[in-house]
C-alpha atoms as a PDB file:
ATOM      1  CA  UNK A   1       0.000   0.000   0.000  1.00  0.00           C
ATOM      2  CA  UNK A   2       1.484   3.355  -0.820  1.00  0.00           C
ATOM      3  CA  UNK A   3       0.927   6.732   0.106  1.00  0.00           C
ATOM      4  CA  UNK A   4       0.536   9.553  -2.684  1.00  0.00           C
ATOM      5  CA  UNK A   5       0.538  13.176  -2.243  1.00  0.00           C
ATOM      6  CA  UNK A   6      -1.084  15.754  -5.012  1.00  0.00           C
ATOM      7  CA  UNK A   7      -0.519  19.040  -5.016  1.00  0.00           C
ATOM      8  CA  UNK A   8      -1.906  21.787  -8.637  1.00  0.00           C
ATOM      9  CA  UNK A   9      -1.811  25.261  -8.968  1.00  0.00           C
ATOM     10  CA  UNK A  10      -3.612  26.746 -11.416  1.00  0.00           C
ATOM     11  CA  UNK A  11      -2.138  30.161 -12.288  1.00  0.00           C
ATOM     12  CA  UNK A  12       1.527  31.148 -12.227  1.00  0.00           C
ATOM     13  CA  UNK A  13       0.672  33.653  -9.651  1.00  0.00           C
ATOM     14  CA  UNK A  14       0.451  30.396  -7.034  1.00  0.00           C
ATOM     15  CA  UNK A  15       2.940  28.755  -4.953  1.00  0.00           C
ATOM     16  CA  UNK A  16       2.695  25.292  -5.363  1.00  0.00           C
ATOM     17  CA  UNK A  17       5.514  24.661  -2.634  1.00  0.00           C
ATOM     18  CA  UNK A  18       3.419  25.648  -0.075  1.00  0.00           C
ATOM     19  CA  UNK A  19       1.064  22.686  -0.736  1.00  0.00           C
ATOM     20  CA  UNK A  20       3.849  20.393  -1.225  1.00  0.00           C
ATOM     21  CA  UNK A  21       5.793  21.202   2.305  1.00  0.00           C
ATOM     22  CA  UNK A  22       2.121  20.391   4.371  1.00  0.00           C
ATOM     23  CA  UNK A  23       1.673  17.345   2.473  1.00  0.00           C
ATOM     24  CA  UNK A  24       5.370  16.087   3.100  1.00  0.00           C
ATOM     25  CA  UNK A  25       5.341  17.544   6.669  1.00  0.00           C
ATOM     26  CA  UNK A  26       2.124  15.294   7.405  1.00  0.00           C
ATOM     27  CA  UNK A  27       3.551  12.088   5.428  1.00  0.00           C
ATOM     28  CA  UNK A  28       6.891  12.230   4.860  1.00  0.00           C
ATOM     29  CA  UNK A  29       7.146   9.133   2.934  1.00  0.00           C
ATOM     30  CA  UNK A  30       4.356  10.386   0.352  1.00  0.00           C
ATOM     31  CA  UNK A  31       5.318  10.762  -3.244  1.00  0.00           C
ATOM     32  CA  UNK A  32       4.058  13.650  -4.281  1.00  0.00           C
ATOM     33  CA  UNK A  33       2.792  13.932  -7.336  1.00  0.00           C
ATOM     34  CA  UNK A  34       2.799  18.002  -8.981  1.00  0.00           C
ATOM     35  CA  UNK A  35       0.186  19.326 -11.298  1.00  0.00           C
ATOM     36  CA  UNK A  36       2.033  22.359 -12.467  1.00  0.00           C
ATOM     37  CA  UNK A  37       1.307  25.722 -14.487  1.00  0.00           C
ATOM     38  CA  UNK A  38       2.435  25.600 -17.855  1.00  0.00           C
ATOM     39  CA  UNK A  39       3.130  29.257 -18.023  1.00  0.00           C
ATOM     40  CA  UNK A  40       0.975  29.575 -21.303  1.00  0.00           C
ATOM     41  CA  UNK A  41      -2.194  27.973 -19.799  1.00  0.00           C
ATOM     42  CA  UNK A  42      -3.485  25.327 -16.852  1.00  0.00           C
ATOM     43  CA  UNK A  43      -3.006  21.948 -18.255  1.00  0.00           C
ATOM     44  CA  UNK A  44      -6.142  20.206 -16.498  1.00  0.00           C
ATOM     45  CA  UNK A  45      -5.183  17.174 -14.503  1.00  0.00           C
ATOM     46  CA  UNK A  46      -2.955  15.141 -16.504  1.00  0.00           C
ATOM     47  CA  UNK A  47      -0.523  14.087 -13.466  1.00  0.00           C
ATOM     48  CA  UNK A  48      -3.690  13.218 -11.428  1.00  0.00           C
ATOM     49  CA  UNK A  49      -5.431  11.165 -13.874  1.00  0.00           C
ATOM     50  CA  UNK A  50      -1.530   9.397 -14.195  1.00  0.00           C
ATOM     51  CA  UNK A  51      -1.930   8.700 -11.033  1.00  0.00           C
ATOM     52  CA  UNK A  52      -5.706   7.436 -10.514  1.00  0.00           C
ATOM     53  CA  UNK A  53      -4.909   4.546 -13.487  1.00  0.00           C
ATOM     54  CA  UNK A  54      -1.902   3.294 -11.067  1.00  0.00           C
ATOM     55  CA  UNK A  55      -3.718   3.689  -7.908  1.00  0.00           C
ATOM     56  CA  UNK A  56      -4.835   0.009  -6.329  1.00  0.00           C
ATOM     57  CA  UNK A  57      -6.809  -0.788  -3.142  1.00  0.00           C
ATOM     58  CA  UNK A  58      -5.580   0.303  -0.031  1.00  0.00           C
ATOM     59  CA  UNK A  59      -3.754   3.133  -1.214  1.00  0.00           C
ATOM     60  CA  UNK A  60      -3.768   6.667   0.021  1.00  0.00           C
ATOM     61  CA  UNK A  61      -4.113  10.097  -1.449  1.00  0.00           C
ATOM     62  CA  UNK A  62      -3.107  13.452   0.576  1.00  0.00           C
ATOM     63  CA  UNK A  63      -4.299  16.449  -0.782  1.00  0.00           C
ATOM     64  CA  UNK A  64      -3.417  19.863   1.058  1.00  0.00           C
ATOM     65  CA  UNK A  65      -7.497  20.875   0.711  1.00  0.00           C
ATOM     66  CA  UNK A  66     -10.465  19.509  -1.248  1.00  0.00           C
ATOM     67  CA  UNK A  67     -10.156  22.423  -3.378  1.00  0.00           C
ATOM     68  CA  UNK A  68      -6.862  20.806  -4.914  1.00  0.00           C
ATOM     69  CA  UNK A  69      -8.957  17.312  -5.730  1.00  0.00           C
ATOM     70  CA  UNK A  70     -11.093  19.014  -8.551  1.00  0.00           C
ATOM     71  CA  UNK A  71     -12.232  22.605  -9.443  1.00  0.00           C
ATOM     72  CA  UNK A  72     -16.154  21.995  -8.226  1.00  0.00           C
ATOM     73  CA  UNK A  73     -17.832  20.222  -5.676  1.00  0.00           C
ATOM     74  CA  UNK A  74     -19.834  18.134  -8.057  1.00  0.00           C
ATOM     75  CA  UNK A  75     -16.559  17.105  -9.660  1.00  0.00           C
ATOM     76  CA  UNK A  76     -14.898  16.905  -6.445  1.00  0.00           C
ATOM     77  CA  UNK A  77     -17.948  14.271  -5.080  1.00  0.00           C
ATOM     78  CA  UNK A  78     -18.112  12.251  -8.056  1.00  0.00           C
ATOM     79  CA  UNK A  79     -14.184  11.181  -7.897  1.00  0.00           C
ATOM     80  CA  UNK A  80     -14.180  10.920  -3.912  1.00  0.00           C
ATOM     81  CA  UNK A  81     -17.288   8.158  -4.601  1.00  0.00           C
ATOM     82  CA  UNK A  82     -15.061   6.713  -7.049  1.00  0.00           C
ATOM     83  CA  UNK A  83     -12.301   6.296  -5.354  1.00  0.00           C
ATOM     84  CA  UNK A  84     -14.148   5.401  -2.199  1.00  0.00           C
ATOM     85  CA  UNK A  85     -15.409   2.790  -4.031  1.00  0.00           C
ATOM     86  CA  UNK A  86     -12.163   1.571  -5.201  1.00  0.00           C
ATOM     87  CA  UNK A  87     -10.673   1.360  -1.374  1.00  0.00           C
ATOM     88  CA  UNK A  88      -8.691   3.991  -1.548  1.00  0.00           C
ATOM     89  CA  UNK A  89      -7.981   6.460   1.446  1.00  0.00           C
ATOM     90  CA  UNK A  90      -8.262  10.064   0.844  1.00  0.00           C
ATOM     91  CA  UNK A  91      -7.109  12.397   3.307  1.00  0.00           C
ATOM     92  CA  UNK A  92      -7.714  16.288   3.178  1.00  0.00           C
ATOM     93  CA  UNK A  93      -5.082  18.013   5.709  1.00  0.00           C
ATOM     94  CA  UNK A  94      -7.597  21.611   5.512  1.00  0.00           C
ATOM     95  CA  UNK A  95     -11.117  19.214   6.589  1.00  0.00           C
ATOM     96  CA  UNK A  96     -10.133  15.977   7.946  1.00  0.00           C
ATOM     97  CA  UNK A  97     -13.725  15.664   8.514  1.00  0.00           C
ATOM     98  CA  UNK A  98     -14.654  14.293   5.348  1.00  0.00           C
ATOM     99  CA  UNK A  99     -11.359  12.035   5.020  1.00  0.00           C
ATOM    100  CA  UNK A 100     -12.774   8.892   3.383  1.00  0.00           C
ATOM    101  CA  UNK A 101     -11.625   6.706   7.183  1.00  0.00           C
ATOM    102  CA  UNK A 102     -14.771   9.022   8.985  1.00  0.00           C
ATOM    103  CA  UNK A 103     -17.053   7.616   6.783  1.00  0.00           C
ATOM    104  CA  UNK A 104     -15.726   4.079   6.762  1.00  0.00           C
ATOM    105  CA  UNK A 105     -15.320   3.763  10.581  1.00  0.00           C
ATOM    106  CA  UNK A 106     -19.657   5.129  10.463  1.00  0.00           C
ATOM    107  CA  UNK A 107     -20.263   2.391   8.097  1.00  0.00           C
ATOM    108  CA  UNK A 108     -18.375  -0.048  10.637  1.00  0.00           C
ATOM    109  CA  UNK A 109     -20.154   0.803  13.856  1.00  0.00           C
ATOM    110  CA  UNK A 110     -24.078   0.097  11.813  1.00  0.00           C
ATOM    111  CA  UNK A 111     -22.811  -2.958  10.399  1.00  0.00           C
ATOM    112  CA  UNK A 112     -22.279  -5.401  13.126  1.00  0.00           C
ATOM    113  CA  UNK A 113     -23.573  -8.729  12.540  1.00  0.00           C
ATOM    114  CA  UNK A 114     -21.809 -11.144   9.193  1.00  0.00           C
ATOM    115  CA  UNK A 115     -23.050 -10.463   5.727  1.00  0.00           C
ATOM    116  CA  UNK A 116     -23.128 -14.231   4.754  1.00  0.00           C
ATOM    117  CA  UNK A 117     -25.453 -16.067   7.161  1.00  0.00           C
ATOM    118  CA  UNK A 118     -26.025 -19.285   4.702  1.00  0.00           C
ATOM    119  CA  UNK A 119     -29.865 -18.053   4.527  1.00  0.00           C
ATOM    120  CA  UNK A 120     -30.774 -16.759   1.276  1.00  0.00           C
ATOM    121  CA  UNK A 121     -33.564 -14.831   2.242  1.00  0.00           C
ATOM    122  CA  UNK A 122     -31.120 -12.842   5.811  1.00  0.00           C
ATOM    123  CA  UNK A 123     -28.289 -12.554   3.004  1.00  0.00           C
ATOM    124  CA  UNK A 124     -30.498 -10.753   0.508  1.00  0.00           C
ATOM    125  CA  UNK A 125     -31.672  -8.310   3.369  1.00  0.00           C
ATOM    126  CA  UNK A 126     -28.334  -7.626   4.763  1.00  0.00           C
ATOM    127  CA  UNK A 127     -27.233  -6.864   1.134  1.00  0.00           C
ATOM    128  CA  UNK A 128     -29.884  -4.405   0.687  1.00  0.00           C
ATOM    129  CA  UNK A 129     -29.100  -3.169   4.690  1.00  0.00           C
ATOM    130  CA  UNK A 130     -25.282  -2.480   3.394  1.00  0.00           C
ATOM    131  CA  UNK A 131     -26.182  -1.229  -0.092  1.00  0.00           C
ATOM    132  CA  UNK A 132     -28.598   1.394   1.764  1.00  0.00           C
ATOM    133  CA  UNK A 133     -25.949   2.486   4.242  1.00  0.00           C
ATOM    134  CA  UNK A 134     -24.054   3.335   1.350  1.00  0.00           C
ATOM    135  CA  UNK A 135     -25.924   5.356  -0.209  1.00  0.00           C
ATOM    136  CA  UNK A 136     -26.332   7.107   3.145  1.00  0.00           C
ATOM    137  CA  UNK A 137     -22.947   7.359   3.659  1.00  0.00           C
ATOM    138  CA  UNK A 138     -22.466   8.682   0.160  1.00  0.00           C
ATOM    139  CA  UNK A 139     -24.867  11.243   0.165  1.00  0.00           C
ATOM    140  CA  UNK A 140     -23.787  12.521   3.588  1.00  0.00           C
ATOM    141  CA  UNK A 141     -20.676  12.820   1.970  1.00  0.00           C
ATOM    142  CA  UNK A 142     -21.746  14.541  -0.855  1.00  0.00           C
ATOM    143  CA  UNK A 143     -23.390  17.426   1.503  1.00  0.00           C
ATOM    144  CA  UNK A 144     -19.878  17.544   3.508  1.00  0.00           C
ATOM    145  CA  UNK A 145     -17.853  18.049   0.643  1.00  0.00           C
ATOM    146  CA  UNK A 146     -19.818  20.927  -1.046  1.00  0.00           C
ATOM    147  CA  UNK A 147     -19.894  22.429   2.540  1.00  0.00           C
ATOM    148  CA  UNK A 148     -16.220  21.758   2.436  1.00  0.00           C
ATOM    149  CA  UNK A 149     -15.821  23.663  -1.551  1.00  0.00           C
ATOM    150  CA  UNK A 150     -17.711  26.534  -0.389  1.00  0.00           C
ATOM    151  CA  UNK A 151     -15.960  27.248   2.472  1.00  0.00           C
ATOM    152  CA  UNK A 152     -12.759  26.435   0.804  1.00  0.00           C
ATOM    153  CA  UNK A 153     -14.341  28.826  -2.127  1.00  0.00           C
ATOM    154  CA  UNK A 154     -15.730  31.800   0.228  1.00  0.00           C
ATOM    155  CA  UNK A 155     -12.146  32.164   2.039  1.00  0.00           C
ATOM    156  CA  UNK A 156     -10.072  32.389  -1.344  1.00  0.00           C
ATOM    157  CA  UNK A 157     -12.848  35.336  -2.021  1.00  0.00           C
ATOM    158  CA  UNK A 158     -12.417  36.952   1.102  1.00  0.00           C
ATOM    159  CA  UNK A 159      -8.759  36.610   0.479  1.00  0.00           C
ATOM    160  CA  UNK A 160      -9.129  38.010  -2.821  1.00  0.00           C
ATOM    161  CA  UNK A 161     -11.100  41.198  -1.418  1.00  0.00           C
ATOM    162  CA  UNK A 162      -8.739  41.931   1.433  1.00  0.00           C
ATOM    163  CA  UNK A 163      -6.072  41.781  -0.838  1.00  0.00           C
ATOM    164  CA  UNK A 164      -8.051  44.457  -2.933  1.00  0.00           C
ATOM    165  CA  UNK A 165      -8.699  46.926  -0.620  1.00  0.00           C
ATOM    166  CA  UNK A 166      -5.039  46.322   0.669  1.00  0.00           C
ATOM    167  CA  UNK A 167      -4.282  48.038  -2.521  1.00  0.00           C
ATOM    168  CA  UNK A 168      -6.975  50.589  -2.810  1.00  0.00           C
ATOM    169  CA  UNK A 169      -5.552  51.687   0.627  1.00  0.00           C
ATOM    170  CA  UNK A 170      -1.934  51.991  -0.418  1.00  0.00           C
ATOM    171  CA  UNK A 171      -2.657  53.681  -3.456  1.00  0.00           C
ATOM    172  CA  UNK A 172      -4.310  56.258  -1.256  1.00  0.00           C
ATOM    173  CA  UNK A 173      -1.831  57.110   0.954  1.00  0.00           C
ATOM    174  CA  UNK A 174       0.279  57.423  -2.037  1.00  0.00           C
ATOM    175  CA  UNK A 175       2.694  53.987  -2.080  1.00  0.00           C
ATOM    176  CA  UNK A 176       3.295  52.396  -5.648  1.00  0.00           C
ATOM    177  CA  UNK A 177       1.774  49.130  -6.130  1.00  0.00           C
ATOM    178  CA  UNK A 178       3.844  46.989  -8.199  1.00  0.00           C
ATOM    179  CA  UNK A 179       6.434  48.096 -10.380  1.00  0.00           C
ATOM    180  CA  UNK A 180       6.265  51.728 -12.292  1.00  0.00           C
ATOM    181  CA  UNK A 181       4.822  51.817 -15.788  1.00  0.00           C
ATOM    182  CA  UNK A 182       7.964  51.211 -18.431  1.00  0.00           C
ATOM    183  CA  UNK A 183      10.517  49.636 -16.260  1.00  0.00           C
ATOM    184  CA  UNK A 184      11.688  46.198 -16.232  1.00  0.00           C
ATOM    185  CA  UNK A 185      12.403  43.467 -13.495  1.00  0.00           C
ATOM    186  CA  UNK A 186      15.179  41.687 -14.030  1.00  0.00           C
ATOM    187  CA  UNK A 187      16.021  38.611 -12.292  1.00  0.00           C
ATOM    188  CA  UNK A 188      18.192  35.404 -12.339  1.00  0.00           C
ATOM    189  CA  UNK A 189      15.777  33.596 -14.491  1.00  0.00           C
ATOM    190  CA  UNK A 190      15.166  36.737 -17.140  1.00  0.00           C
ATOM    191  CA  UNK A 191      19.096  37.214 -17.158  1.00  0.00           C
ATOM    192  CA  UNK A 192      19.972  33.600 -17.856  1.00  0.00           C
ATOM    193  CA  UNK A 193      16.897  33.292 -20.593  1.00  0.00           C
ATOM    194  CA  UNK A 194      18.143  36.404 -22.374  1.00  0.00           C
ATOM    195  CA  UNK A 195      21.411  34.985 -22.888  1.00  0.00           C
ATOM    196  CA  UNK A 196      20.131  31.669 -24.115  1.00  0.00           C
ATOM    197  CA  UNK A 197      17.880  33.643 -26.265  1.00  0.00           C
ATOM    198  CA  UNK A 198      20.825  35.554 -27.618  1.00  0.00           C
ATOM    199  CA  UNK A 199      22.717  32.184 -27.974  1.00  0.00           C
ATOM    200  CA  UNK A 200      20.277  30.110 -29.873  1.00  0.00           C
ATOM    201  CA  UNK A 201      17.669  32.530 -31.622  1.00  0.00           C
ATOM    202  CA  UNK A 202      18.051  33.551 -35.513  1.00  0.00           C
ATOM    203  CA  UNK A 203      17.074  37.142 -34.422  1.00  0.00           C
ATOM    204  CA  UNK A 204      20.580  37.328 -32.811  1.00  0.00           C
ATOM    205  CA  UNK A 205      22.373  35.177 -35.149  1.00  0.00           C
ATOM    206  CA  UNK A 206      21.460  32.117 -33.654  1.00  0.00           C
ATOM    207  CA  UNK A 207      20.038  28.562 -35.515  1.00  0.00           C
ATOM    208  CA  UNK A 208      16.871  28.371 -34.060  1.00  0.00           C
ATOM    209  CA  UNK A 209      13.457  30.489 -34.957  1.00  0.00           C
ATOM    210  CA  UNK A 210      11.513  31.532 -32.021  1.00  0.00           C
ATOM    211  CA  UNK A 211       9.382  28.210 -31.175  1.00  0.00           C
ATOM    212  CA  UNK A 212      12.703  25.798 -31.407  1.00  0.00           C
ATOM    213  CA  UNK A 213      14.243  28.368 -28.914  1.00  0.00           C
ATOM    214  CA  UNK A 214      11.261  28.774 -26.261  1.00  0.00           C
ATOM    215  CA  UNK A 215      10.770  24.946 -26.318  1.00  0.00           C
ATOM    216  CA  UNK A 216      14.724  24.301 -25.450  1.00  0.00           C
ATOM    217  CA  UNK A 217      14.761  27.119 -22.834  1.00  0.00           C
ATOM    218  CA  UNK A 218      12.136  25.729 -21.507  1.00  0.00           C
ATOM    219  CA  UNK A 219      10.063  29.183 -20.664  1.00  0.00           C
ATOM    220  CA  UNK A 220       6.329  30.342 -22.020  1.00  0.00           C
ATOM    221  CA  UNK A 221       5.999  31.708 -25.508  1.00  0.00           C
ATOM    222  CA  UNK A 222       4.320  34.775 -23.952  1.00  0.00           C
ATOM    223  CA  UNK A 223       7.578  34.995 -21.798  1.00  0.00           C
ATOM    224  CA  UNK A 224      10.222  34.322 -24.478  1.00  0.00           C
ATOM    225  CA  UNK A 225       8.357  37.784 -26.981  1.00  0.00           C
ATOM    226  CA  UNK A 226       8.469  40.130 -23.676  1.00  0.00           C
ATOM    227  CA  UNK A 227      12.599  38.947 -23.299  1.00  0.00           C
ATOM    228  CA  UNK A 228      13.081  39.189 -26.783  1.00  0.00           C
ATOM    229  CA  UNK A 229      11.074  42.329 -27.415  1.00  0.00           C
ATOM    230  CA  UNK A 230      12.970  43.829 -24.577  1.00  0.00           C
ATOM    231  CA  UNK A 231      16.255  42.697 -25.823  1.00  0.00           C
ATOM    232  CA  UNK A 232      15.702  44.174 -29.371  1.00  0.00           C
ATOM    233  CA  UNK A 233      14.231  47.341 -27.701  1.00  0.00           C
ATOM    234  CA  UNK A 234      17.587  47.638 -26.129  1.00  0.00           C
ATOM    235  CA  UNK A 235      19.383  47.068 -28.714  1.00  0.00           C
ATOM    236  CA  UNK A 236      17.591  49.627 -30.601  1.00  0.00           C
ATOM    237  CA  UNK A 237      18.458  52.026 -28.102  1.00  0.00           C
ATOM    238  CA  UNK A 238      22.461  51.107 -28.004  1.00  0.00           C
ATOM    239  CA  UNK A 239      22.665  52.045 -31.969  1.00  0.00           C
ATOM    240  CA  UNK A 240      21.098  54.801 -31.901  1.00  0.00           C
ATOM    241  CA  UNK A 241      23.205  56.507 -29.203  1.00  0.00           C
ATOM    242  CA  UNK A 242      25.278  58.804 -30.350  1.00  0.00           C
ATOM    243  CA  UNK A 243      29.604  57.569 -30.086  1.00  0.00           C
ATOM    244  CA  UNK A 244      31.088  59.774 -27.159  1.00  0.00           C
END
């Protein structure tokens, strides 16, 4: 039986770290498993459904909040059934309430007595007893885990509105939000793309047009036309300089 941890973002504005570190500090022998932005778009849940076709019985999936299982509570309900179903463990670090144990251990304390009695007649109604219960326990599920996505759902938009009127606040006692109009923010990452851009592109005498060179760099091609307009821009503004 292993132990799985899943973690997704999905803009480049989010830190999937963050989700990683609980996961890991909760189960350190999980293998976490990273649904990552692209940097051009959100690729769905390719890594996730990778790992639901190798998952078997008695594993376990950690998720950081239900909100990282799927991106809607129906969605959400219809793979925790699944996967229920399946005898797999799912754990939610934000609302242990609705880890997938609560509901077994439920199940366990109505159903006392054996399923297979040797009567056909007490075997039939024990399997209708058990099939009911389930449906119970699934439904009370269902209501837990849209509780669980709207919560999850109303704090990102309360987050979301502080963070607004953070700004609206600043700007009024005069502090600059974010960087001024026109200039540039130059990291690591820019400084080492620039020169592979300048390396490998045919723009800067380079072999490779502009899709070879994003794809070996390895960045967005949004990213690589703001480097490369900025580098031309630049070098614009060297030639036309007038020699001291």
């Amino acid at each position: 039986m292993s132990i799985y941890g899943y973690a997704r973002v999905s803009t480049g504005k989010q830190n999937i770290e963050r989700q990683v570190r609980n996961i890991q500090g909760a189960y350190g022998g999980a293998v976490v498993v990273r649904e990552i932005y692209s940097g051009t778009k959100f690729q769905g849940r390719v890594e996730l459904d990778k790992l639901l076709r190798s998952i078997r019985w008695g594993d376990t999936i950690v998720f950081d909040s239900v909100s990282r299982m799927s991106r809607n509570a129906d969605e959400g309900f219809a793979l925790y059934e699944k996967l229920f179903g399946m005898g797999v463990e799912l754990i939610f670090l934000k609302e242990p309430h609705i880890n997938t144990e609560t509901y077994h251990q439920a199940m366990e304390k109505r159903v006392q007595v054996a399923i297979e009695s040797g009567d056909d007649a007490a075997d039939e109604l024990m399997a209708g007893i058990v099939d009911s219960l389930n449906k119970y326990i699934m439904r009370l599920a269902r209501r837990q885990i849209q509780l669980a996505f709207s919560q999850s759902e109303k704090e990102v938009a309360e987050l979301h509105q502080r963070t607004r009127e953070g700004m609206v606040t600043a700007k009024l006692n005069g502090k600059q939000i974010g960087q001024p109009k026109g200039s540039k923010l130059t990291t690591r990452k820019s400084v080492e793309a620039k020169g592979k851009i300048r390396k490998y592109n045919n723009s800067f005498g380079g072999a490779l047009n502009n899709e070879e060179t994003w794809k070996l760099i390895g960045i967005s091609k949004m990213t690589f036309y703001k480097y490369k307009n900025e580098m031309l821009a630049e070098a614009a503004s060297d030639s036309s300089d007038p020699a001291e």
